[in-house]
N, C-alpha and C. Protein backbone atom coordinates (compact mmCIF):
# COMPACT_ATOMS: atom_id res chain seq x y z
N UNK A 1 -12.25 8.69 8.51
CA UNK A 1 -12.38 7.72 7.42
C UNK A 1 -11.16 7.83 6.50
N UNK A 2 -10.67 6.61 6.13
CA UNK A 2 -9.50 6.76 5.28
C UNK A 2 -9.66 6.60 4.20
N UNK A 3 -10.99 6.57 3.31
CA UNK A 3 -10.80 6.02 2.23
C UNK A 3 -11.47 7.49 1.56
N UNK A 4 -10.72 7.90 0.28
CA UNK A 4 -11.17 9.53 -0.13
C UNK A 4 -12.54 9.36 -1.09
N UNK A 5 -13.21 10.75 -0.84
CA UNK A 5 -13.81 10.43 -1.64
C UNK A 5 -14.12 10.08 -2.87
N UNK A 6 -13.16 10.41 -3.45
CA UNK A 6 -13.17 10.02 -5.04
C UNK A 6 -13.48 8.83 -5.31
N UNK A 7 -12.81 8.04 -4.10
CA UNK A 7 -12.82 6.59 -4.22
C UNK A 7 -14.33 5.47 -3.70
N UNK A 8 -14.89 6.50 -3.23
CA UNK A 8 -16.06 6.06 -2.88
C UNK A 8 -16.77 6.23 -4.09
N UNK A 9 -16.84 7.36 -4.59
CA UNK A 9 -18.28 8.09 -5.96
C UNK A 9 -17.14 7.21 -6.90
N UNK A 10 -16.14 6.82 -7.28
CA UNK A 10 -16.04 5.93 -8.38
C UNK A 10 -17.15 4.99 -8.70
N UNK A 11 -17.12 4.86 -9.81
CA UNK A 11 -18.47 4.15 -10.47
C UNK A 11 -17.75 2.21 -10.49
N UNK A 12 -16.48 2.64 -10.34
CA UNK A 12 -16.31 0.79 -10.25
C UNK A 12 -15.71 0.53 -8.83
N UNK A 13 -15.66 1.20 -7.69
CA UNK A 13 -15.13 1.16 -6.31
C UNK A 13 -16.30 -0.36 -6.06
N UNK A 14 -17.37 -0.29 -6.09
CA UNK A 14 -17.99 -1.11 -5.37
C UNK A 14 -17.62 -2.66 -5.58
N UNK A 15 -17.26 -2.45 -7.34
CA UNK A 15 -16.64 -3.26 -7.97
C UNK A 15 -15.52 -4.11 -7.21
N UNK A 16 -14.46 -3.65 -7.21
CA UNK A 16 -13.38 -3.98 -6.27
C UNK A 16 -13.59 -4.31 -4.69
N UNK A 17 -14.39 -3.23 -3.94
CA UNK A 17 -15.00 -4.10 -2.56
C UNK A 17 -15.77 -5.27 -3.06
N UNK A 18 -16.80 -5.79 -4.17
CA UNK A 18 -16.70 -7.14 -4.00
C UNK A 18 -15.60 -7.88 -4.52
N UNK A 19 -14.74 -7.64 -4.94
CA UNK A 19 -13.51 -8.99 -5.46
C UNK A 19 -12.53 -8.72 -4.67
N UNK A 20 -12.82 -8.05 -3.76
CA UNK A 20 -12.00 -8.26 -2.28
C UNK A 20 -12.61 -9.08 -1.39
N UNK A 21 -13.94 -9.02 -1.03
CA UNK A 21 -14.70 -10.01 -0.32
C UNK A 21 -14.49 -11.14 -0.99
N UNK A 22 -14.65 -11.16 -2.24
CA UNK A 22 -15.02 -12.92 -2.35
C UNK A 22 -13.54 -13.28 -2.72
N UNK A 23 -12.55 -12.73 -3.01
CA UNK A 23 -10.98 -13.14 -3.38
C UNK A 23 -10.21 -13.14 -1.97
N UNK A 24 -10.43 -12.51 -1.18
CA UNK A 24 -9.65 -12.75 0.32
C UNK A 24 -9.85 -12.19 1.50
N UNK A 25 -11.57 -12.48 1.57
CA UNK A 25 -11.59 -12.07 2.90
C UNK A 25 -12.09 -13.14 3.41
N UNK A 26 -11.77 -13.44 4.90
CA UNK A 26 -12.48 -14.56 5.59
C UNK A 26 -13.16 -13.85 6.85
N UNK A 27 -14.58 -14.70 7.14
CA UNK A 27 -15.04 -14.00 8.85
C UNK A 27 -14.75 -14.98 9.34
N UNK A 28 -13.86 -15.56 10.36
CA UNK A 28 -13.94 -16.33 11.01
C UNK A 28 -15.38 -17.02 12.75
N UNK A 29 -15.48 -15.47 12.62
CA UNK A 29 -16.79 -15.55 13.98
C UNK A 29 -16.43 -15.65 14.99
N UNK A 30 -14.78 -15.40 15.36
CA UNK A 30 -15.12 -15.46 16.25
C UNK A 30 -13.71 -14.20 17.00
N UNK A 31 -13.36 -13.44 17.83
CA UNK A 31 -12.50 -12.76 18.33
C UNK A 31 -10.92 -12.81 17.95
N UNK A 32 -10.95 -13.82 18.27
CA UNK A 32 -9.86 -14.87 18.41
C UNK A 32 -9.27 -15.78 17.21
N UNK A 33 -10.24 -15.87 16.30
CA UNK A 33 -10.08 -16.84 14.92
C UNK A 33 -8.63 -16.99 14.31
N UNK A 34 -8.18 -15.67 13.97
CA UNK A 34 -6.82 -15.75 13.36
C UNK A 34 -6.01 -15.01 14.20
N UNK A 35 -4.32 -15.17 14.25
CA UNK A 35 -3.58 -14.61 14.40
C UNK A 35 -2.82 -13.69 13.19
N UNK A 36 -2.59 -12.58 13.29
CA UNK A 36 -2.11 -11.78 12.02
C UNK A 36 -0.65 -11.67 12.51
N UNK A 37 0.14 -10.94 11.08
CA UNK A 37 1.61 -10.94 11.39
C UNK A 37 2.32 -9.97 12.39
N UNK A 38 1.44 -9.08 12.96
CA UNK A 38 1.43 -7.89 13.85
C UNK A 38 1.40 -8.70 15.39
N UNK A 39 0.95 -9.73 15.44
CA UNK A 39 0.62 -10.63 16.61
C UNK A 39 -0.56 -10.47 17.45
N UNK A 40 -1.51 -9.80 17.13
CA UNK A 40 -3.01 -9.17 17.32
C UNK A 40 -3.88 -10.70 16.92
N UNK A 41 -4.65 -10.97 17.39
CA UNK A 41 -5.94 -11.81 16.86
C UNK A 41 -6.88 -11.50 16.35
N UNK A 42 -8.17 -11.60 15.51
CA UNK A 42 -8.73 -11.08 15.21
C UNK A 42 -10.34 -12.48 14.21
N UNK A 43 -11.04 -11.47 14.26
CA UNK A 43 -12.44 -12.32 13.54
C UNK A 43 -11.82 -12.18 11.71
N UNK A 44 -11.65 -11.22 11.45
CA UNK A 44 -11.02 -11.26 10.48
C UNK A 44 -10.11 -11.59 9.80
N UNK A 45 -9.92 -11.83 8.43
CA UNK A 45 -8.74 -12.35 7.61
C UNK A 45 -8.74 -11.69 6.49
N UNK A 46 -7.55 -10.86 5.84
CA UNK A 46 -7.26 -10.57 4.79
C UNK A 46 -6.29 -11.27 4.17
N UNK A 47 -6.71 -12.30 3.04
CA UNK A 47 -5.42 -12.61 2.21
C UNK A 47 -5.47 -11.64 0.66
N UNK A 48 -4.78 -10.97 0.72
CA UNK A 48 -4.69 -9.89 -0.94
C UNK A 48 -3.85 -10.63 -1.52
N UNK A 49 -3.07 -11.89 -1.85
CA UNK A 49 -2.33 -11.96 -2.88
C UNK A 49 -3.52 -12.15 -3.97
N UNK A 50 -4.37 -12.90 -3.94
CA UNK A 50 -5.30 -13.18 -4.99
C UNK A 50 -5.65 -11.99 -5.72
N UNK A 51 -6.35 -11.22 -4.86
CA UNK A 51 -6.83 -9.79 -5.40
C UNK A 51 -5.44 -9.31 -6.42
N UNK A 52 -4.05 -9.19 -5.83
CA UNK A 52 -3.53 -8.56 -7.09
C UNK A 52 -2.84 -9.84 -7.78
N UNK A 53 -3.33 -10.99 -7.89
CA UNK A 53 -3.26 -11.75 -9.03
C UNK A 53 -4.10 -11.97 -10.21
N UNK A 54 -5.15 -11.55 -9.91
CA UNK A 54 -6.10 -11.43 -11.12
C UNK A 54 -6.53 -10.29 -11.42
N UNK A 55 -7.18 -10.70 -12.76
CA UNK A 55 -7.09 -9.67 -14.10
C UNK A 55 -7.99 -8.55 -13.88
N UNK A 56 -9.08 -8.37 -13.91
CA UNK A 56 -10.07 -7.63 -13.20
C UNK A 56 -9.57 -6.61 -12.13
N UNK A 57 -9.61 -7.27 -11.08
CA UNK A 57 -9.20 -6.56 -9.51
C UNK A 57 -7.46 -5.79 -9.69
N UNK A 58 -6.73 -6.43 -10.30
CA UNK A 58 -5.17 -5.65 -10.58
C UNK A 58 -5.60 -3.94 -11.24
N UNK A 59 -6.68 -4.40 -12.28
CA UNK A 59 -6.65 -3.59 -13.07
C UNK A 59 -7.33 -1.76 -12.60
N UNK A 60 -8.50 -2.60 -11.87
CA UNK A 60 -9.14 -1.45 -10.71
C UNK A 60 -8.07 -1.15 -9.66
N UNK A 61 -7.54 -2.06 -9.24
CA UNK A 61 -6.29 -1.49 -8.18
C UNK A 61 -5.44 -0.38 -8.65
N UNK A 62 -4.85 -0.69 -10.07
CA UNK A 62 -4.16 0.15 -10.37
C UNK A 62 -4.76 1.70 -11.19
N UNK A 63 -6.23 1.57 -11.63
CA UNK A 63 -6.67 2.57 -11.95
C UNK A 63 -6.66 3.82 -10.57
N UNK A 64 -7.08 3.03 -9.38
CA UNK A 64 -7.31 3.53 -7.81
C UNK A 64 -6.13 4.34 -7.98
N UNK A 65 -5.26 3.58 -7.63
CA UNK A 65 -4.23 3.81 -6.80
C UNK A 65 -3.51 5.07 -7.89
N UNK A 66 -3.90 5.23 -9.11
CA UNK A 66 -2.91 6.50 -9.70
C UNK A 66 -3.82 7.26 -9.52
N UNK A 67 -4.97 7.44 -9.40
CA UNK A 67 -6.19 8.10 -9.48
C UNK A 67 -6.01 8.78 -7.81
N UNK A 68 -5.57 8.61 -6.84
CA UNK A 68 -5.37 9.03 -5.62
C UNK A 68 -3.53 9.85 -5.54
N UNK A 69 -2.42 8.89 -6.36
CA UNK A 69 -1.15 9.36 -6.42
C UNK A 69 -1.51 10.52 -7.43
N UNK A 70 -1.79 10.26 -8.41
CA UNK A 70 -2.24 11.69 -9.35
C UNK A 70 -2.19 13.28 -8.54
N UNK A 71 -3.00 13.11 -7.76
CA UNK A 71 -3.89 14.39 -6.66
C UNK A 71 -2.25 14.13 -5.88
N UNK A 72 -1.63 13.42 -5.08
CA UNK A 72 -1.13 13.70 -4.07
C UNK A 72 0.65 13.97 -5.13
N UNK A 73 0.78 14.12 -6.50
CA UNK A 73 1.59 14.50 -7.33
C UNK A 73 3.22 13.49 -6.96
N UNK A 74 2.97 12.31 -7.08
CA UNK A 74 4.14 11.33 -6.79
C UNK A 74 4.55 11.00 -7.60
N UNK A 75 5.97 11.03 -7.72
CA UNK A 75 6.79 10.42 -8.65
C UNK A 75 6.98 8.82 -8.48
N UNK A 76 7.35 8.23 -7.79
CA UNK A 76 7.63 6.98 -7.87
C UNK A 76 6.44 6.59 -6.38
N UNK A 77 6.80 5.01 -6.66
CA UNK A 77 5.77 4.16 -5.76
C UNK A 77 6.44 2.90 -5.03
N UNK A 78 6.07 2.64 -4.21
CA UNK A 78 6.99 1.39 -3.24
C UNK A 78 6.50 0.82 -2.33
N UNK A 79 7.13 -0.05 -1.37
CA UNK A 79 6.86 -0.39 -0.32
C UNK A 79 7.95 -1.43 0.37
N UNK A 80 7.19 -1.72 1.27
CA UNK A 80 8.18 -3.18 1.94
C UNK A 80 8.19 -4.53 1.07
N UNK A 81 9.28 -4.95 1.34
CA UNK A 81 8.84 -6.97 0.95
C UNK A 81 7.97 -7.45 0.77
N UNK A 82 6.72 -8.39 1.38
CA UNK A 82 6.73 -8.93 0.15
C UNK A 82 5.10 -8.13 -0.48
N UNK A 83 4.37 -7.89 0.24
CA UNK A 83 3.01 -7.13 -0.32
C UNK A 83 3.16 -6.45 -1.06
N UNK A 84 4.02 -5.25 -0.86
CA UNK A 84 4.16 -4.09 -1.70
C UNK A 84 4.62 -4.45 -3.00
N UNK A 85 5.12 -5.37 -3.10
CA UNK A 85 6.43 -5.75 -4.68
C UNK A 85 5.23 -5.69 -5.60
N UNK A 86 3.84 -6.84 -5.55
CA UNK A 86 2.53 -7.16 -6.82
C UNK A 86 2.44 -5.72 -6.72
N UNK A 87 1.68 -5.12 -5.97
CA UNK A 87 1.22 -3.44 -5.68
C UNK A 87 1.76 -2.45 -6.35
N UNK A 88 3.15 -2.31 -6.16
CA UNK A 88 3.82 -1.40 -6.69
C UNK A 88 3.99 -1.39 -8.17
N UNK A 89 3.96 -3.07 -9.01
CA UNK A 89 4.24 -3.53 -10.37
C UNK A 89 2.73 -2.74 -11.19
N UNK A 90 1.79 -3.37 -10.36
CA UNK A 90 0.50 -2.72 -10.34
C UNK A 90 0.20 -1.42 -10.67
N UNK A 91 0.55 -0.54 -9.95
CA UNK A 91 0.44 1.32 -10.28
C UNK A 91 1.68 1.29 -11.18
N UNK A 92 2.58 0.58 -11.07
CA UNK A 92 3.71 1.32 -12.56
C UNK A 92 3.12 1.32 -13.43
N UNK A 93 2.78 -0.15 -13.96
CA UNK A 93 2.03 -0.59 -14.91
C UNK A 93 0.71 0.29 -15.63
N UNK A 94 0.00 1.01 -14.77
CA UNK A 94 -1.13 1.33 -14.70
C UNK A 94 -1.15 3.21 -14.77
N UNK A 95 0.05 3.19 -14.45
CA UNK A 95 0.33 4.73 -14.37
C UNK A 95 0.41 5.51 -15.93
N UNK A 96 0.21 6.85 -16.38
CA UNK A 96 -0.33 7.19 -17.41
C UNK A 96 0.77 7.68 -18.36
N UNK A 97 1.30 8.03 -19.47
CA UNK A 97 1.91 8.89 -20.17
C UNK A 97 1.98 9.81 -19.42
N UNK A 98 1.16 10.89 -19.14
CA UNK A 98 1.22 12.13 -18.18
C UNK A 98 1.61 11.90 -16.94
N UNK A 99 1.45 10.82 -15.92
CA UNK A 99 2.04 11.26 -14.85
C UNK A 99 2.60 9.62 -14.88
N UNK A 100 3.68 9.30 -15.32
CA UNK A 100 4.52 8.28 -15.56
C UNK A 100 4.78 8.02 -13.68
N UNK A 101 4.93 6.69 -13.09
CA UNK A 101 5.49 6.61 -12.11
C UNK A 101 6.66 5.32 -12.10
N UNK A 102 7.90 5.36 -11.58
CA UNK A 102 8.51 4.34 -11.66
C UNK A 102 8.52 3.63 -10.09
N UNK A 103 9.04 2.79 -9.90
CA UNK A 103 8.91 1.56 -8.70
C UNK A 103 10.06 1.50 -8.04
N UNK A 104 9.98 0.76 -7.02
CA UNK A 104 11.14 0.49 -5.98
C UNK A 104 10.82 -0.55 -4.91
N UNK A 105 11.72 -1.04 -4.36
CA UNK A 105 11.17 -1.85 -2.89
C UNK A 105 12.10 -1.89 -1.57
N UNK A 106 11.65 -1.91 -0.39
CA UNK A 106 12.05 -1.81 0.59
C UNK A 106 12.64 -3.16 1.34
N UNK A 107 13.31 -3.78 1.16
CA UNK A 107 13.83 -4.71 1.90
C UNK A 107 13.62 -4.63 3.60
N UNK A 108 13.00 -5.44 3.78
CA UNK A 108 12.63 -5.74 5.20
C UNK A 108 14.39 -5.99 6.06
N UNK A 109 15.15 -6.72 6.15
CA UNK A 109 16.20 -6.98 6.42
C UNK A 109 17.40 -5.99 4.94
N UNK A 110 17.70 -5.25 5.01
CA UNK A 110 19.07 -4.97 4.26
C UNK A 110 20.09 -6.07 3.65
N UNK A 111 20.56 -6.51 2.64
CA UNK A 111 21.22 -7.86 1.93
C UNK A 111 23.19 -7.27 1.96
N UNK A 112 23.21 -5.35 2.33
CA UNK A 112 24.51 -4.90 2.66
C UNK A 112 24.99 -4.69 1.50
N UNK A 113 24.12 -4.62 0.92
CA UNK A 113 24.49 -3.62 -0.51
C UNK A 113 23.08 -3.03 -1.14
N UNK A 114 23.18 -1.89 -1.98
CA UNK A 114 22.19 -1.23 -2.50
C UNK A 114 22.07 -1.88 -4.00
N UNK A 115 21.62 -1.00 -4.92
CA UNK A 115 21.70 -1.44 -6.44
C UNK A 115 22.73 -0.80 -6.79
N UNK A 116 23.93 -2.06 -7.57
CA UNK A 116 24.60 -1.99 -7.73
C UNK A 116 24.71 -0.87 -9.48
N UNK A 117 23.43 -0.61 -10.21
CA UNK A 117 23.72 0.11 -10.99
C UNK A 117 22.77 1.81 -10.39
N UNK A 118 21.66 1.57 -9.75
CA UNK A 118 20.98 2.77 -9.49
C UNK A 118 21.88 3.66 -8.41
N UNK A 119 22.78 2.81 -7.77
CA UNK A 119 23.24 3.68 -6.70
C UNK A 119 22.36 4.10 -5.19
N UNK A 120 21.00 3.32 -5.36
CA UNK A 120 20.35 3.16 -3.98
C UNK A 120 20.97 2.40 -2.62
N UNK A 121 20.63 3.41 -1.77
CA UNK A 121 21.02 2.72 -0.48
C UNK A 121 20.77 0.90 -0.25
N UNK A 122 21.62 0.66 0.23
CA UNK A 122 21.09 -1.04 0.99
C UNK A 122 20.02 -1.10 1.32
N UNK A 123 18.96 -2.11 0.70
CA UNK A 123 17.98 -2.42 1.28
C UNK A 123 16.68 -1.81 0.04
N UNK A 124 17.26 -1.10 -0.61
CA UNK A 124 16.19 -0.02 -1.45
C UNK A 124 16.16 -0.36 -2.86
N UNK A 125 15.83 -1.01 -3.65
CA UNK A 125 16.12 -1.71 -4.47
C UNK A 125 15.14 -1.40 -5.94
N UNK A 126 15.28 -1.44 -7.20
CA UNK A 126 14.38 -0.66 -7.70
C UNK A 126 14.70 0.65 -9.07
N UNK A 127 13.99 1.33 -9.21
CA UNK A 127 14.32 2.64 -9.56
C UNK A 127 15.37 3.37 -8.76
N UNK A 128 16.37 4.23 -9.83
CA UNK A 128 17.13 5.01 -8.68
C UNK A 128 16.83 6.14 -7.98
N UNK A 129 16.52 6.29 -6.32
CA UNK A 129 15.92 7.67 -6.47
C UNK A 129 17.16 8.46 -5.92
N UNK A 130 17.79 8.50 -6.51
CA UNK A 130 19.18 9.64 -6.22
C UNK A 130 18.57 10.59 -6.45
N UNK A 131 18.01 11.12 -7.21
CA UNK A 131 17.75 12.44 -7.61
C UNK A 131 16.46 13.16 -7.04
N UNK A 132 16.20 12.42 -5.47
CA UNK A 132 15.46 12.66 -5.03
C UNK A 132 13.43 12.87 -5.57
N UNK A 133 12.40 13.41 -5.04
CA UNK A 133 11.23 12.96 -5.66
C UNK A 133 9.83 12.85 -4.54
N UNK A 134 8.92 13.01 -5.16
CA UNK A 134 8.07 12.80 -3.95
C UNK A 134 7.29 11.12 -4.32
N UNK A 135 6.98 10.74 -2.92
CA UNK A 135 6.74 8.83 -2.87
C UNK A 135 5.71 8.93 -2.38
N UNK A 136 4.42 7.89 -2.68
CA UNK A 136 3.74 7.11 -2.40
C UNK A 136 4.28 5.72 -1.61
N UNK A 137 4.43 5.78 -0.08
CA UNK A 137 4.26 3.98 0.02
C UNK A 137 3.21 2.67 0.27
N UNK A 138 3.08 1.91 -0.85
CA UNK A 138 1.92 1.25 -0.85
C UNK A 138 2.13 -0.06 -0.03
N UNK A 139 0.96 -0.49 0.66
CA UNK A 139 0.40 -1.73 1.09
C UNK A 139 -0.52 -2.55 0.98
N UNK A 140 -0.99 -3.89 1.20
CA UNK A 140 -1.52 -4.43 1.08
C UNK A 140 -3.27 -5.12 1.99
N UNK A 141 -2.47 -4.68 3.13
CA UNK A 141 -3.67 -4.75 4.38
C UNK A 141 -2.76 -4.17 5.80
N UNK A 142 -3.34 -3.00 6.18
CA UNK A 142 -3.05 -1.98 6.85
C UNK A 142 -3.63 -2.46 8.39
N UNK A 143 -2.50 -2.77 9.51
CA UNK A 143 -3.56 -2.98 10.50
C UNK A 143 -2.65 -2.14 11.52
N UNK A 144 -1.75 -2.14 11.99
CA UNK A 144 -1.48 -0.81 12.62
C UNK A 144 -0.34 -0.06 12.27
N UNK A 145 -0.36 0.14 11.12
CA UNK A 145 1.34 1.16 10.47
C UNK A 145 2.00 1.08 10.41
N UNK A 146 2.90 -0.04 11.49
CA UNK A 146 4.02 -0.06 11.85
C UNK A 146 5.60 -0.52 10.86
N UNK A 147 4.92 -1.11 10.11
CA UNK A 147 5.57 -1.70 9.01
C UNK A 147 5.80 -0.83 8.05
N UNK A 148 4.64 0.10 7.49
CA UNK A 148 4.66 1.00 6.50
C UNK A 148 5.66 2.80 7.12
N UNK A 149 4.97 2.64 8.63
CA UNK A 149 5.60 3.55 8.87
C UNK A 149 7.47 3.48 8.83
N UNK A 150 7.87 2.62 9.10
CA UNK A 150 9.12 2.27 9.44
C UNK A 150 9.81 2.27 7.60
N UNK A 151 9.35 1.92 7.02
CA UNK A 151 9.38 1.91 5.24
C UNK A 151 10.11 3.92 5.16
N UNK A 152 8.78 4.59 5.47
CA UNK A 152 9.04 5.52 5.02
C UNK A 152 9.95 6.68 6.15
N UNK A 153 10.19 6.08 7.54
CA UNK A 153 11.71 6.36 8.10
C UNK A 153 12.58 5.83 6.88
N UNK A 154 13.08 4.78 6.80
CA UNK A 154 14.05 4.48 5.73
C UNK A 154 14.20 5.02 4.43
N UNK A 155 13.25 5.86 4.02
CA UNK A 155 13.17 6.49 2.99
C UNK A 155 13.93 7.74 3.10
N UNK A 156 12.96 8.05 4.37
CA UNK A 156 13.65 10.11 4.61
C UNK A 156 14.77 9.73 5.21
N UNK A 157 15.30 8.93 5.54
CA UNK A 157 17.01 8.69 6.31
C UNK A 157 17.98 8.36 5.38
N UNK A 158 17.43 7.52 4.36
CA UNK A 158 18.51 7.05 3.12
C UNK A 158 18.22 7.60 2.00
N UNK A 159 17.63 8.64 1.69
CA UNK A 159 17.54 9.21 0.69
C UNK A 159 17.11 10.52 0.78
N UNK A 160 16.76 11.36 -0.90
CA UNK A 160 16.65 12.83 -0.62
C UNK A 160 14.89 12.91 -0.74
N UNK A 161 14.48 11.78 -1.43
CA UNK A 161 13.03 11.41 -1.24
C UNK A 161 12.03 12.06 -0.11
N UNK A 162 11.01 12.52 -0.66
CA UNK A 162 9.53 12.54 0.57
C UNK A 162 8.64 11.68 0.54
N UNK A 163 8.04 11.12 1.19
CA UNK A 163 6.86 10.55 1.80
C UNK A 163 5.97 11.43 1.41
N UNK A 164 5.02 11.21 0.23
CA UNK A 164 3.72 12.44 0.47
C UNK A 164 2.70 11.53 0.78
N UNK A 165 2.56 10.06 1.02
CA UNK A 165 1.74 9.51 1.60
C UNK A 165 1.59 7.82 1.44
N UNK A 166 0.66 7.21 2.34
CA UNK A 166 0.56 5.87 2.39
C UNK A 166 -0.48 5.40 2.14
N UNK A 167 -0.78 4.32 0.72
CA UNK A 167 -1.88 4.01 0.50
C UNK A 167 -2.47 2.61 0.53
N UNK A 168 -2.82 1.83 1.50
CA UNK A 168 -3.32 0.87 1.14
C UNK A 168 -4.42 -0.31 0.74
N UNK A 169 -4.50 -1.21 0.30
CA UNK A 169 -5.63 -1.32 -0.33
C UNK A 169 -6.95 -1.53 0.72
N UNK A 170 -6.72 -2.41 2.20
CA UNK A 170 -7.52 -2.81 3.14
C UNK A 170 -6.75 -1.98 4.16
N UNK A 171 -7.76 -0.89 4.85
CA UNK A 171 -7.64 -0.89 6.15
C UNK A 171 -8.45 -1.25 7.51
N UNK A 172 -7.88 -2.22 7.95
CA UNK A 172 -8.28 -3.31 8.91
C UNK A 172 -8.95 -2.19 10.03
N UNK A 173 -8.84 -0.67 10.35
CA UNK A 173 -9.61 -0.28 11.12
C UNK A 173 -9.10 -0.42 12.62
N UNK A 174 -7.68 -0.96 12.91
CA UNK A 174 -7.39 -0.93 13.90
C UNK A 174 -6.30 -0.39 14.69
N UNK A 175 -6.27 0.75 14.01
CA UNK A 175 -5.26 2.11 14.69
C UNK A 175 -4.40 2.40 13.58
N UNK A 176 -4.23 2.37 12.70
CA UNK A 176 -3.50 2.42 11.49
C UNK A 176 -3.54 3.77 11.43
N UNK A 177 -4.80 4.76 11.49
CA UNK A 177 -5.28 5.57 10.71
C UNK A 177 -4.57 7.10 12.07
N UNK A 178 -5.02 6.33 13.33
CA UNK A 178 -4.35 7.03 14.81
C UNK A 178 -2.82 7.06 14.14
N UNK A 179 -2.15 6.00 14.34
CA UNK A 179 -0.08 5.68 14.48
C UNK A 179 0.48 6.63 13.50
N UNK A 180 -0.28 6.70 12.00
CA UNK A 180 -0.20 7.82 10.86
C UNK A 180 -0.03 8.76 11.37
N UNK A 181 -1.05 8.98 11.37
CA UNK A 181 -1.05 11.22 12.27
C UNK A 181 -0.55 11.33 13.44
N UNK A 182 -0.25 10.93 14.11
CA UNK A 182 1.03 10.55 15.21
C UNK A 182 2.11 11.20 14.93
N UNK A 183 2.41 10.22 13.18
CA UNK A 183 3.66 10.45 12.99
C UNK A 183 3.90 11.38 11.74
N UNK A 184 2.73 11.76 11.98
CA UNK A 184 2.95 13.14 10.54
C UNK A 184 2.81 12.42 9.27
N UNK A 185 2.10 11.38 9.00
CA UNK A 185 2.23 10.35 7.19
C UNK A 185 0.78 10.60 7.16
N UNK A 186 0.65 10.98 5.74
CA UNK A 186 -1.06 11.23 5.12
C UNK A 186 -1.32 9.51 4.93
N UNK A 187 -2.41 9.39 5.44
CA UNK A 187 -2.41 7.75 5.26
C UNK A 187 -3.54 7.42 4.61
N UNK A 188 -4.45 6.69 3.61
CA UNK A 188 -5.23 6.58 2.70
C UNK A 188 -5.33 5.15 2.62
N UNK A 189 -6.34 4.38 2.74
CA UNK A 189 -6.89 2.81 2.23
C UNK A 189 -7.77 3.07 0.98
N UNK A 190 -7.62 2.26 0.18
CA UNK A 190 -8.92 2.11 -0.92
C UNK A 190 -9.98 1.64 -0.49
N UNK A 191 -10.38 0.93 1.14
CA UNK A 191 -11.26 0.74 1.45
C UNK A 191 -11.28 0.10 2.80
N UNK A 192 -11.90 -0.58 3.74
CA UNK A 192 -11.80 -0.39 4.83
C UNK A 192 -12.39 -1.78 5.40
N UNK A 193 -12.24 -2.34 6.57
CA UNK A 193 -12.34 -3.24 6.69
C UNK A 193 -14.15 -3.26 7.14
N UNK A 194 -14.80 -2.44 7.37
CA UNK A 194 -15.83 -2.10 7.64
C UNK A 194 -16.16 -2.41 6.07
N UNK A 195 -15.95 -2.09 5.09
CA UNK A 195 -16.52 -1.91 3.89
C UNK A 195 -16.13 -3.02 3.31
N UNK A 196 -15.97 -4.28 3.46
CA UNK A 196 -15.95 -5.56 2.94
C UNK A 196 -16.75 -6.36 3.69
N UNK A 197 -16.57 -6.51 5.11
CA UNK A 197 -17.02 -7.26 6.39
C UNK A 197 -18.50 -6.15 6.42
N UNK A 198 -18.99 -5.48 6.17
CA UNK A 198 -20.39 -5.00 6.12
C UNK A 198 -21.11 -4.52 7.66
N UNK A 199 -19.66 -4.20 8.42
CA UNK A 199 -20.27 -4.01 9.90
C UNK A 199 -18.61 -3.50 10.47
């Protein structure tokens, strides 16, 4: 199971599994219904931009998500294009006096230059993490790693940065949780695709 416990005995978790159901989940009924960006088909549909567009659900997202980085002691937070960017604004935002976190993002394609004032590699854009740090990389709907995993290669290759783990908000339940421990990444959903879809 990927989702910790803390996040279960939270008193507003249930909260957020419903304004995930009714903000972006679809059953379609049938195997086949949708195609996802992984190229997999599926009965299911996750759209999360809604969820981190409104006021409510941002706000539990980001209580979650420091409430899990807290324990795993991360300095900054990130991800790929375009999911991760709301997500990541999300836990900055939300992150405490005591364990302050700053942001970053991963460019899917590299633009062949870094930040021109942080001094980050091409493609890494954001906070500067020159000075190395331990990372959280966040997502949006988790269906087999591959995207997130490849994030945090680019991390440990272009920088002095660690990976202490990957958190995202839906995990779709379909090898995400296997491809992780594979590859040595602590991997964590706020909740699970079982736990919206009710089966």
């Amino acid at each position: 199971m990927t989702v910790h416990p803390s996040l279960r005995t939270h008193g507003r978790w249930p909260r957020l599994v419903e304004l995930v159901r009714d903000l972006a989940f679809i059953d379609g009924g049938n195997d086949e219904a949708f195609t996802l960006a992984s190229g997999r088909t599926s009965r299911w549909f996750f759209d999360t931009k809604p969820v981190m567009m409104h006021p409510e659900s941002t706000h539990l997202l980001g209580e979650m998500l420091n409430l899990r980085m807290d324990d795993m002691g991360a300095d900054y937070v990130g991800g790929l294009e375009l999911g991760a960017v709301p997500l990541t604004a999300i836990a900055v935002t939300a992150s405490s006096a005591d364990h302050p976190r700053r942001g970053f993002m991963v460019r899917k394609e590299p633009k062949g230059r870094g930040g021109r004032k942080t001094n980050n590699p091409p493609g890494i854009e954001g906070w500067p993490l020159a000075s190395g740090g331990d990372i959280v990389i966040v997502e949006d709907v988790t269906t087999t790693g591959g995207s997130a995993i490849k994030a945090v290669q680019r991390i440990h290759a272009d920088t002095e940065c660690k990976v202490v783990g990957v958190i995202s908000i839906v995990d779709r339940e379909e090898g995400a949780a296997e491809a992780f421990a594979s590859a040595g990444i602590h991997f964590e959903s706020i909740m699970t695709r079982s736990d919206v879809a009710g089966q």
